[in-house]
N, C-alpha and C. Protein backbone atom coordinates (compact mmCIF):
# COMPACT_ATOMS: atom_id res chain seq x y z
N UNK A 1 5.88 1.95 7.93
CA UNK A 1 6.36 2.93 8.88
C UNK A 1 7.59 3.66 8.31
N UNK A 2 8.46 2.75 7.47
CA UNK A 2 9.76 3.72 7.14
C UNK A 2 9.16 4.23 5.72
N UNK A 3 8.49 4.26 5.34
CA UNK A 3 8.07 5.16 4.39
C UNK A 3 7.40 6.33 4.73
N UNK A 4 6.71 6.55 5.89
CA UNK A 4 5.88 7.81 6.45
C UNK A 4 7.21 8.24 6.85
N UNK A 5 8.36 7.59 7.85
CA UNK A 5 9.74 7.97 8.13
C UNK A 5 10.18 9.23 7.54
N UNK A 6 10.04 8.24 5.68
CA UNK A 6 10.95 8.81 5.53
C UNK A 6 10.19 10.23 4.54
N UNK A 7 8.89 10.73 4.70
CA UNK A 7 8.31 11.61 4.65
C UNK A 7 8.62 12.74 5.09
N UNK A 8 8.30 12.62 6.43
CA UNK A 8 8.38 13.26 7.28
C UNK A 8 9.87 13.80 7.31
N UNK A 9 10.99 13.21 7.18
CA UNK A 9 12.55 13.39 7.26
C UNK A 9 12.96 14.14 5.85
N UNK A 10 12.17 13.84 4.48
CA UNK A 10 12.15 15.20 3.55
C UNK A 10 11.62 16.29 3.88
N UNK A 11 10.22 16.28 4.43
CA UNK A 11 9.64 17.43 5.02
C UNK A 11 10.59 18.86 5.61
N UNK A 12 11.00 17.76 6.67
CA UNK A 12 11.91 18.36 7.91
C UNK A 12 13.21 19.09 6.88
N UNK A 13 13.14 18.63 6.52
CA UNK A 13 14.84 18.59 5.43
C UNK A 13 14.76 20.16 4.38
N UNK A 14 13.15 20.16 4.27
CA UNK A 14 12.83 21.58 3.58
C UNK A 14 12.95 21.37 1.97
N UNK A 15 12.73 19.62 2.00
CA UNK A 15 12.45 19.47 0.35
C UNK A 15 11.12 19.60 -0.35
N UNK A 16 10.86 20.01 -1.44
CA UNK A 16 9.56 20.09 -2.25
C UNK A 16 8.28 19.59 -2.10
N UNK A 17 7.37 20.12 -1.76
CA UNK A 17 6.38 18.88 -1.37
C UNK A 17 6.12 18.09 -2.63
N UNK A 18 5.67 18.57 -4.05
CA UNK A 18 5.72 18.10 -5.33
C UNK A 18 6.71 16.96 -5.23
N UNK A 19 8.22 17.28 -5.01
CA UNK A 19 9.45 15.94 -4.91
C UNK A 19 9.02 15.02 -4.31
N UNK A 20 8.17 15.12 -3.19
CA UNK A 20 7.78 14.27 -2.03
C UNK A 20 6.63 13.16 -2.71
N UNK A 21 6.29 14.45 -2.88
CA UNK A 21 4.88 13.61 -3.56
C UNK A 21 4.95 12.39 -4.48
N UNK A 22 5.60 13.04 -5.54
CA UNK A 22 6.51 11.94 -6.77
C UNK A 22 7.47 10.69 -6.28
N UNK A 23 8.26 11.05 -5.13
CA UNK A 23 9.14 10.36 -4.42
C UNK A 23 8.51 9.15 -3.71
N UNK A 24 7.17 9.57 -2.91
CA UNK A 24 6.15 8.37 -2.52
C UNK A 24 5.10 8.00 -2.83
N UNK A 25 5.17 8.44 -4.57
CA UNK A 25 4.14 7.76 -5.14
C UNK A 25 2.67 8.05 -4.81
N UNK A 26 2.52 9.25 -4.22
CA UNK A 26 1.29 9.81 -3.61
C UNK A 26 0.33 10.12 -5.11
N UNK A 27 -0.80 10.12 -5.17
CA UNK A 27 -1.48 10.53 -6.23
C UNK A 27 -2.17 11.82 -6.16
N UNK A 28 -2.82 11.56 -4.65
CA UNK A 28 -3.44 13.40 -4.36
C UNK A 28 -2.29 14.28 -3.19
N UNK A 29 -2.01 15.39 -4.11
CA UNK A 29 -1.21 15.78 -2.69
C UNK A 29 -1.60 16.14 -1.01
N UNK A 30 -2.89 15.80 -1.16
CA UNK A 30 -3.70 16.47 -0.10
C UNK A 30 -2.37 15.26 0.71
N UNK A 31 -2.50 13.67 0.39
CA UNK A 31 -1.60 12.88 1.30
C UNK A 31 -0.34 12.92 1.99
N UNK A 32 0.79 13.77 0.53
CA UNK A 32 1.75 14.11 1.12
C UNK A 32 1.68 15.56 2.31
N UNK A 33 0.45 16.86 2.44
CA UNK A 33 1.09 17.83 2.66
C UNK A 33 0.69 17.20 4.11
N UNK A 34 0.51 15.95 4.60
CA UNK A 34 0.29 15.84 6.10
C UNK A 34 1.81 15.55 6.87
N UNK A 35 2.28 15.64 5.52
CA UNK A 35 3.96 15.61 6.13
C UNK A 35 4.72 16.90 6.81
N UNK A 36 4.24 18.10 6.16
CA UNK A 36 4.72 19.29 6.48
C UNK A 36 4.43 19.86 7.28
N UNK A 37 3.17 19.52 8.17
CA UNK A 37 2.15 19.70 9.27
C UNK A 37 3.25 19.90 10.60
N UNK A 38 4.11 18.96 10.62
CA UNK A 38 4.59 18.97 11.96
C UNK A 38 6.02 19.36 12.17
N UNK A 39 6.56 19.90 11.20
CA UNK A 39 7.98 20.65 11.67
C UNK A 39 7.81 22.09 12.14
N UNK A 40 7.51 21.91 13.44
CA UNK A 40 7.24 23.86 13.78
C UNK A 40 8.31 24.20 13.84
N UNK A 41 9.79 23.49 14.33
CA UNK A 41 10.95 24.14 14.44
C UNK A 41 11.58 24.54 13.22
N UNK A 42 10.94 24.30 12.04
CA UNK A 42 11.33 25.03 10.44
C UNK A 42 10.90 26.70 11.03
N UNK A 43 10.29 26.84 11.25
CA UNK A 43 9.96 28.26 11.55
C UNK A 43 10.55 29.34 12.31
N UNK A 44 10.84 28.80 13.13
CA UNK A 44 12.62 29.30 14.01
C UNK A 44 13.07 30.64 13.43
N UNK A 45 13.31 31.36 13.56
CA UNK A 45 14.11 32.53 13.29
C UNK A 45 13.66 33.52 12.03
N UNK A 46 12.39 32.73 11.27
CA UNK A 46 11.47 33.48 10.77
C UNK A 46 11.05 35.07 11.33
N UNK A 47 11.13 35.90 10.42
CA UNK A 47 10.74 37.65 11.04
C UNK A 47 8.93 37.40 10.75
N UNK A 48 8.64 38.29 11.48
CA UNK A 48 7.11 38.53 10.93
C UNK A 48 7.28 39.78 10.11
């Protein structure tokens, strides 16, 4: 659990998914990008 934690808390943080990836030892990134899935509030103040 504190390893998905602490996924999710780089995600949020707006670090690399590649860093992430390397960082938890992921082999396909398809695993890590389920981390980036859920910060909608990164998007915030984005223009279209």
């Amino acid at each position: 659990m504190l390893r998905h934690s602490t996924g999710f808390y780089l995600a949020n943080r707006g670090c690399d998914t590649r860093l992430i990836q390397d960082y938890l030892g992921h082999v396909n990134i398809n695993h890590t990008v389920s981390y980036t899935k859920t910060a909608a509030f990164r998007f915030e103040g984005l223009r279209k």
